[in-house]
C-alpha atoms as a PDB file:
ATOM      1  CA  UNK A   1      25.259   7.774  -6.503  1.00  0.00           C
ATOM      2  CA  UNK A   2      25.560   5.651  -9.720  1.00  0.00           C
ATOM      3  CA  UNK A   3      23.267   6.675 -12.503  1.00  0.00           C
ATOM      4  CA  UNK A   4      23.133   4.367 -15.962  1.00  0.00           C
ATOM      5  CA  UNK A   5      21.274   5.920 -19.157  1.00  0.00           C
ATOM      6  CA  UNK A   6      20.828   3.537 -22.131  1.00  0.00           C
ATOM      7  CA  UNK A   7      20.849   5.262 -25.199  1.00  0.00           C
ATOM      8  CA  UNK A   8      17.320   6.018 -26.044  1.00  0.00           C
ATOM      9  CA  UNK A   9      15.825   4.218 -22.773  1.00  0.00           C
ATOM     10  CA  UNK A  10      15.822   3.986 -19.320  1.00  0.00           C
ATOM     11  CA  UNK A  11      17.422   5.362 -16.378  1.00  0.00           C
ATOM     12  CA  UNK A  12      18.971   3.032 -14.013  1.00  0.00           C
ATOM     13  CA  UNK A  13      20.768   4.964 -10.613  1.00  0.00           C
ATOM     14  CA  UNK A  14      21.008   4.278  -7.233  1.00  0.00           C
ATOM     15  CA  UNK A  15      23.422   4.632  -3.813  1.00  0.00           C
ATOM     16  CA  UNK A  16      26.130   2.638  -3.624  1.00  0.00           C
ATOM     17  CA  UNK A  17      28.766   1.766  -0.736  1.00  0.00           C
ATOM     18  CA  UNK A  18      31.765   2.948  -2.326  1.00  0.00           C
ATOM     19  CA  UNK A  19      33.174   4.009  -5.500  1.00  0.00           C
ATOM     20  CA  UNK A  20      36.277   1.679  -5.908  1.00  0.00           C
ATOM     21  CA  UNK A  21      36.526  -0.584  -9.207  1.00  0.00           C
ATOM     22  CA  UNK A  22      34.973  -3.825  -7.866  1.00  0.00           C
ATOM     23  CA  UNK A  23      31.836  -2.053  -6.505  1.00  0.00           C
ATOM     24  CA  UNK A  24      31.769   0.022  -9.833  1.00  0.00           C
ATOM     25  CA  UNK A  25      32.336  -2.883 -11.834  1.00  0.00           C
ATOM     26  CA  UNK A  26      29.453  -4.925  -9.956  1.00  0.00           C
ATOM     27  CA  UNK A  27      26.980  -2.200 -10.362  1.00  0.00           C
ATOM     28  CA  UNK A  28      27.407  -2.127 -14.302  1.00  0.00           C
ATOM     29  CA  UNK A  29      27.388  -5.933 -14.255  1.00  0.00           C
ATOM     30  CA  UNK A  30      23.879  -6.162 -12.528  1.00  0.00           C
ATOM     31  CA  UNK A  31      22.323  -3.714 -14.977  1.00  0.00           C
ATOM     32  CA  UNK A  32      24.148  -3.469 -18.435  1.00  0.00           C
ATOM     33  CA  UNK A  33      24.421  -6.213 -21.107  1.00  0.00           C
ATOM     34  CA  UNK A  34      27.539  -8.037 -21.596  1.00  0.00           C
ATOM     35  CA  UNK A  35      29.249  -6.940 -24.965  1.00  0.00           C
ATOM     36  CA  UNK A  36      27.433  -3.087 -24.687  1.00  0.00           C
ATOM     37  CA  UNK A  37      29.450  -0.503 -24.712  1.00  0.00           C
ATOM     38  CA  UNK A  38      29.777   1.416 -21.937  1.00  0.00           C
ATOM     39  CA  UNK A  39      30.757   5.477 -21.851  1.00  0.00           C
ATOM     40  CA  UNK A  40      32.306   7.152 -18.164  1.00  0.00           C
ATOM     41  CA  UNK A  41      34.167   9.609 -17.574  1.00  0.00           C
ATOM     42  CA  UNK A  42      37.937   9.427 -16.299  1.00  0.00           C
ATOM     43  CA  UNK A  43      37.281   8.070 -13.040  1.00  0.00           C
ATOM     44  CA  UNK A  44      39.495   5.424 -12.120  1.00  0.00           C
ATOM     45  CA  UNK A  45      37.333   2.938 -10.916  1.00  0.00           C
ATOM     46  CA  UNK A  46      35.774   2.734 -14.340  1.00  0.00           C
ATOM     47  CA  UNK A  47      39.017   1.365 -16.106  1.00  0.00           C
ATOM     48  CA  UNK A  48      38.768  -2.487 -15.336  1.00  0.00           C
ATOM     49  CA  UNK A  49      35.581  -2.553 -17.025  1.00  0.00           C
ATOM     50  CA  UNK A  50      36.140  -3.695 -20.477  1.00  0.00           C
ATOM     51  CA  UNK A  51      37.566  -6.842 -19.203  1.00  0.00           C
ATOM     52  CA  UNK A  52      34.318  -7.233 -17.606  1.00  0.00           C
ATOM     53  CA  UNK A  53      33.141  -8.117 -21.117  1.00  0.00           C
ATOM     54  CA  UNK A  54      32.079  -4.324 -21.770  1.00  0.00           C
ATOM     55  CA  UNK A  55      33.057  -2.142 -24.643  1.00  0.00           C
ATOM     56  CA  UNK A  56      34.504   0.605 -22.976  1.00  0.00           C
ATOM     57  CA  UNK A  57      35.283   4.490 -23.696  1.00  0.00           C
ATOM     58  CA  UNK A  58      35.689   7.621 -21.961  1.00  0.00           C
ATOM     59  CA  UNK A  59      35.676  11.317 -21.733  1.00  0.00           C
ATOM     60  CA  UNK A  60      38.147  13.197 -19.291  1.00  0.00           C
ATOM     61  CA  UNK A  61      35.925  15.752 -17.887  1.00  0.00           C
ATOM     62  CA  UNK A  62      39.516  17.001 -16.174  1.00  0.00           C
ATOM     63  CA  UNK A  63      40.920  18.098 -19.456  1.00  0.00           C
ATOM     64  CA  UNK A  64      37.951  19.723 -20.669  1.00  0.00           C
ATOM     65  CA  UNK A  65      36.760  16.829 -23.234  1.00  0.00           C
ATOM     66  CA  UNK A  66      33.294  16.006 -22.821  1.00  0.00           C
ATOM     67  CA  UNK A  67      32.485  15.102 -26.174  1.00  0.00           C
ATOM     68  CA  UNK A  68      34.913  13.000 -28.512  1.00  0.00           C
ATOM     69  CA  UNK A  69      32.546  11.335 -31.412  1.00  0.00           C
ATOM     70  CA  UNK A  70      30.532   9.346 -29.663  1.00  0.00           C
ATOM     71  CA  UNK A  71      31.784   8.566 -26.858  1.00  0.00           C
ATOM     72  CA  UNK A  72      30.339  11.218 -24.094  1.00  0.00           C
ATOM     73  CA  UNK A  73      28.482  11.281 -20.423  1.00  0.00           C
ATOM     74  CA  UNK A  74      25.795  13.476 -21.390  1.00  0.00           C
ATOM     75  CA  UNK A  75      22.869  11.471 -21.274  1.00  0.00           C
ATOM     76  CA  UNK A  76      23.546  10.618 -17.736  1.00  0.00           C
ATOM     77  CA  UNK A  77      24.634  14.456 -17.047  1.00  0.00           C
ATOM     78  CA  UNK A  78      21.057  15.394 -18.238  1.00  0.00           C
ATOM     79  CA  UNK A  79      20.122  13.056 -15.553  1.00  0.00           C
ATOM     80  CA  UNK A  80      21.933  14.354 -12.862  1.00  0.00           C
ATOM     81  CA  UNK A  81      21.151  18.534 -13.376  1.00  0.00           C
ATOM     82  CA  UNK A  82      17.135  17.822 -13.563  1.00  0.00           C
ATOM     83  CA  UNK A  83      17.519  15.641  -9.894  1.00  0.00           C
ATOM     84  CA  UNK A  84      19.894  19.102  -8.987  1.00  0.00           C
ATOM     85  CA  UNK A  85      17.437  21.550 -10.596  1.00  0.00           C
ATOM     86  CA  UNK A  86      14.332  19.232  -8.697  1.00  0.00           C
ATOM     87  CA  UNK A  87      16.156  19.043  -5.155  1.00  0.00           C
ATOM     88  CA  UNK A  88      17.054  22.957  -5.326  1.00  0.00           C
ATOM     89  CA  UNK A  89      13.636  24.496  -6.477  1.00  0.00           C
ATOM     90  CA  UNK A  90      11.580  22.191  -4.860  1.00  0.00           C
ATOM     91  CA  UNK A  91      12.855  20.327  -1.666  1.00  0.00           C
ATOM     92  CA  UNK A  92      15.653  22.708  -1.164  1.00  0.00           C
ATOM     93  CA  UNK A  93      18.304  20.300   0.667  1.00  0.00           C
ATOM     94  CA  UNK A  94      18.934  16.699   1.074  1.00  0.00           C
ATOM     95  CA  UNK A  95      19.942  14.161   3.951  1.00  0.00           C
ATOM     96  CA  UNK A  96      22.224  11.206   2.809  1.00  0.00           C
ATOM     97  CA  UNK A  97      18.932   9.410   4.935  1.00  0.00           C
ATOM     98  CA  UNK A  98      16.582  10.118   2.613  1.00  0.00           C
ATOM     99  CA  UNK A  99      18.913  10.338  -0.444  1.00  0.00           C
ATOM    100  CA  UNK A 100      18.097   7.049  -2.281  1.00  0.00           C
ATOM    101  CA  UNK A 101      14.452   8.151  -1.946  1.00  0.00           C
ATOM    102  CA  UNK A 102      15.235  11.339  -3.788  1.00  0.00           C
ATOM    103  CA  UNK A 103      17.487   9.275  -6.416  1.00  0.00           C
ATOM    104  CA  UNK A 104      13.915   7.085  -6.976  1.00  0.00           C
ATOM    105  CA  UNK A 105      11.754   9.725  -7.016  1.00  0.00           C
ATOM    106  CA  UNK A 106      13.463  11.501 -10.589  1.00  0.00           C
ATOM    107  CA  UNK A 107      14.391   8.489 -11.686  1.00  0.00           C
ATOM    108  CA  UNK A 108      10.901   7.700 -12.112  1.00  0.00           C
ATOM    109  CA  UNK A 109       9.883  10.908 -13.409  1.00  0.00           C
ATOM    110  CA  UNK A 110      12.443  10.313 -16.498  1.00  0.00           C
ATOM    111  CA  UNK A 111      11.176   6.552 -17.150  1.00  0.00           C
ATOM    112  CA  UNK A 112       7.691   7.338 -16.313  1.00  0.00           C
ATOM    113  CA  UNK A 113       6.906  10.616 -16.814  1.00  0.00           C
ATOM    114  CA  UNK A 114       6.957  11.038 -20.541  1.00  0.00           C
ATOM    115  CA  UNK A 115       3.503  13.409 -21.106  1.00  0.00           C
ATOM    116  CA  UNK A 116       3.066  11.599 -24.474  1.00  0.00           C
ATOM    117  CA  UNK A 117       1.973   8.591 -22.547  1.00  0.00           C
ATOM    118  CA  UNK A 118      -1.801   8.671 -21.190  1.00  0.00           C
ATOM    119  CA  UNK A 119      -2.413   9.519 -18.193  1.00  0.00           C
ATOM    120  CA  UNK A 120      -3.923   6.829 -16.881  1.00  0.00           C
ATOM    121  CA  UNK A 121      -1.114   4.923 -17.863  1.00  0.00           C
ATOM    122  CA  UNK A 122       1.457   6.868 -15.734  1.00  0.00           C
ATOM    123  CA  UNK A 123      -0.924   6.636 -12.817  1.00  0.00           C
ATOM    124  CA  UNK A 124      -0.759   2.812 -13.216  1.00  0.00           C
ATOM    125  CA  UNK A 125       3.333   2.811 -13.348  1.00  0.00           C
ATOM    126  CA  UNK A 126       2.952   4.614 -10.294  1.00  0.00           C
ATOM    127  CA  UNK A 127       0.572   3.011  -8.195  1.00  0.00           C
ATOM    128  CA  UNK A 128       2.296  -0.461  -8.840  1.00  0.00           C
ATOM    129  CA  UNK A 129       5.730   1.641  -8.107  1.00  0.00           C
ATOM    130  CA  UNK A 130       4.322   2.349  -4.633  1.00  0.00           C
ATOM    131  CA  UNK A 131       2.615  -1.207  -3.614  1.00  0.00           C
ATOM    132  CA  UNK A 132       5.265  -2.294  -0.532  1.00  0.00           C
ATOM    133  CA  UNK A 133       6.875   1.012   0.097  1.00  0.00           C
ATOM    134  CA  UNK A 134       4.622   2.296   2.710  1.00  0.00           C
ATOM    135  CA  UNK A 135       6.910   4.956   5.325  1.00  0.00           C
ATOM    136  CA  UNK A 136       5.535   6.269   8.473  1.00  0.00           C
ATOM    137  CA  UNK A 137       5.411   9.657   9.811  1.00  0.00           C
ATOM    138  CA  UNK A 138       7.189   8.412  12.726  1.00  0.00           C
ATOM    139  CA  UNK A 139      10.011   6.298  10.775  1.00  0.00           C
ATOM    140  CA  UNK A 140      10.321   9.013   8.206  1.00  0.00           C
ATOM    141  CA  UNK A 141      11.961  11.266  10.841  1.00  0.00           C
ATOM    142  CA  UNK A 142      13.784   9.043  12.756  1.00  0.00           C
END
C-alpha cells in the first residue's frame, strides 16, 4: 500500500504491484506535481525520485529520526494508524482480496469526512463515490 498526504489536503493511497523504484517512482508521478517536494522515509525505492523532477528528502525511521525540520512522514503516518485503529476495532482482520476496498473506504473518511462540512454535502461526495461500484453478495465472497 502507497499512501500520499499533501500538506494541508488530500489523501491519495492505494495497492500497488510491487515496491521497487520504477513502480514507486510511477505512483508519485501519476499523483504529485512535478517540482513538489516530496518527504519518505529511507526506503530504497524512494531514492531515484528527485531525478524524477521531485524535490526530495527523507527521514530514516531505522535510526530513530522521524522528524528533522521539515522534512518528516507524519502526515501520512496519521494516515496509516486511523486505517489500523478502523480495521482493528471495527472489522477486526483483513484479506489482501478485499484490501484496496478497505484502503478506499478511510481514505474517504479523511477527504470526506471533515464534520465541519454539512451534511448533506458529505452525503453527496458519497453517493457520487458509489455510482459504478455496485458488489454482489455472491462476488463479494468469492
Amino acid at each position: 500500500v502507497i499512501g500520499m498526504r499533501q500538506r494541508g489536503g488530500r489523501t491519495v493511497a492505494g495497492l500497488l504491484s510491487g515496491t521497487d523504484a520504477v513502480t514507486l517512482n510511477e505512483e508519485i508521478r501519476n499523483n504529485i506535481e512535478p517540482g513538489s517536494t516530496v518527504y519518505t522515509d529511507d526506503h530504497s525505492g524512494y531514492r531515484r525520485v528527485k531525478y524524477s523532477g521531485y524535490k526530495h528528502a527523507s527521514v530514516n525511521h531505522g535510526t530513530g529520526e522521524y522528524v528533522r525540520g521539515d522534512v518528516s512522514t507524519n502526515g501520512i503516518e496519521s494516515v496509516w494508524a486511523l486505517m489500523k485503529r478502523g480495521i482493528t476495532g471495527v472489522y477486526h482482520h483483513t484479506s489482501k482480496k478485499h484490501l484496496a476496498r478497505y484502503v478506499d473506504e478511510f481514505t474517504f473518511r479523511l477527504n470526506d469526512g471533515n464534520v465541519k462540512r454539512h451534511t448533506l454535502d458529505r452525503l453527496e461526495s458519497m453517493t457520487k463515490a458509489t455510482v459504478g461500484k455496485r458488489i454482489t453478495y455472491k462476488k463479494l465472497i468469492q
